[in-house]
Protein backbone atom coordinates (compact mmCIF):
# COMPACT_ATOMS: atom_id res chain seq x y z
CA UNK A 1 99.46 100.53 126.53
CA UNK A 2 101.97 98.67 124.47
CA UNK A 3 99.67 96.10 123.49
CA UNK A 4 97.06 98.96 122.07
CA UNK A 5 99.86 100.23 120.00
CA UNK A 6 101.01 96.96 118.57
CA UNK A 7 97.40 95.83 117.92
CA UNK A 8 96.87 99.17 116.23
CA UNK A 9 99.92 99.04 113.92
CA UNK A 10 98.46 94.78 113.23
CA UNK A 11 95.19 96.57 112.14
CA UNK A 12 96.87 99.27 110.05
CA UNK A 13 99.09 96.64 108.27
CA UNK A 14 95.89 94.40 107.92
CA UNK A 15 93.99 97.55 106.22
CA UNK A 16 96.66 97.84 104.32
CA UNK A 17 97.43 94.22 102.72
CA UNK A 18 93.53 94.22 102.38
CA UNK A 19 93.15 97.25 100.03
CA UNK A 20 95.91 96.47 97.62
CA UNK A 21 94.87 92.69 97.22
CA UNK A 22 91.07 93.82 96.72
CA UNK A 23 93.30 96.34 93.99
CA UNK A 24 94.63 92.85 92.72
CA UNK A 25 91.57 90.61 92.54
CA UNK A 26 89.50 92.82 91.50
CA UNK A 27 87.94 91.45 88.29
CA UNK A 28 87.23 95.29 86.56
CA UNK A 29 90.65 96.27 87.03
CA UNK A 30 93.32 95.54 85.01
CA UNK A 31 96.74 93.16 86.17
CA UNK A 32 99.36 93.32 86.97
CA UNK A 33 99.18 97.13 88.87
CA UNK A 34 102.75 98.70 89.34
CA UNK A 35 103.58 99.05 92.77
CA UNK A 36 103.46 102.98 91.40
CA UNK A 37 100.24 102.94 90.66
CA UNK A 38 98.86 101.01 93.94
CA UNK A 39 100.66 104.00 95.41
CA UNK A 40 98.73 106.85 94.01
CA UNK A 41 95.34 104.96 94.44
CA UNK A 42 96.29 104.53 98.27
CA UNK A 43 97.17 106.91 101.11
CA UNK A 44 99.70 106.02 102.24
CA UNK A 45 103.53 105.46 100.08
CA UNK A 46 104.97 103.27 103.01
CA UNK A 47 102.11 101.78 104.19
CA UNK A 48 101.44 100.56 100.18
CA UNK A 49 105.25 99.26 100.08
CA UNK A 50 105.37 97.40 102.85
CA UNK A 51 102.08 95.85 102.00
CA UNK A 52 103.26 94.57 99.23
CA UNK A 53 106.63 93.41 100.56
CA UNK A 54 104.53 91.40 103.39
CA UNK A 55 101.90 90.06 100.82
CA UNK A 56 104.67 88.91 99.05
CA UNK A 57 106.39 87.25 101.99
CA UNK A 58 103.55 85.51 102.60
CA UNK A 59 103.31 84.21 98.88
CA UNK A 60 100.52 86.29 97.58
CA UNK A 61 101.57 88.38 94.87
CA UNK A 62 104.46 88.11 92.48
CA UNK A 63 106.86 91.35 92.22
CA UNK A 64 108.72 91.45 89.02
CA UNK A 65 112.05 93.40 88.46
CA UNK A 66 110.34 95.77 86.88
CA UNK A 67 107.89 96.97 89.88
CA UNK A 68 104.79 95.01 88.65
CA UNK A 69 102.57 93.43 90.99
CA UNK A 70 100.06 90.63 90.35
CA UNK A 71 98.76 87.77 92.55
CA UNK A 72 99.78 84.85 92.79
CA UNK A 73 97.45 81.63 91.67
CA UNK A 74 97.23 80.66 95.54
CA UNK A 75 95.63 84.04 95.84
CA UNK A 76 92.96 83.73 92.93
CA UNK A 77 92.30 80.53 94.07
CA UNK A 78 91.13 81.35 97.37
CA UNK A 79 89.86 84.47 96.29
CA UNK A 80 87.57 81.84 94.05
CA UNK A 81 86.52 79.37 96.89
CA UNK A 82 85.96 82.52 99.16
CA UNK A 83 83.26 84.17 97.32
């Protein structure tokens, strides 16, 4: 039972991290997106935060002092060789 749950909440957070860098690479939307507005395009306020807390852990998007969010050049570069 424990494992469904924690491979659940992995899933969620993996939905999550997934729709707000598709937000960033996108190539018809603009950059850098404040973390505001990745908010009100997603469902869910935490969910969108901590996304973008992990993604930044990880070294995929900058967050500036201001709340702006872009990616990173690791993350347009393998968005590039991905395609």
């Amino acid at each position: 039972m424990q494992e469904e749950q924690t491979s659940s909440v992995a899933e969620q957070d993996n939905t999550a991290d997934g729709c707000v860098m598709t937000r960033l690479l996108s190539e018809r939307d603009q950059r850098p997106w404040s973390v505001e507005e990745l908010i009100r395009d997603g469902d869910d306020d935490l969910a969108i935060e901590d996304a973008v807390a992990r993604l930044r852990g990880l070294g995929l998007v900058h967050l500036t002092a201001d709340g702006l969010v872009f990616p990173t050049r690791a993350a347009l570069h393998m968005d590039q060789i991905a395609m």
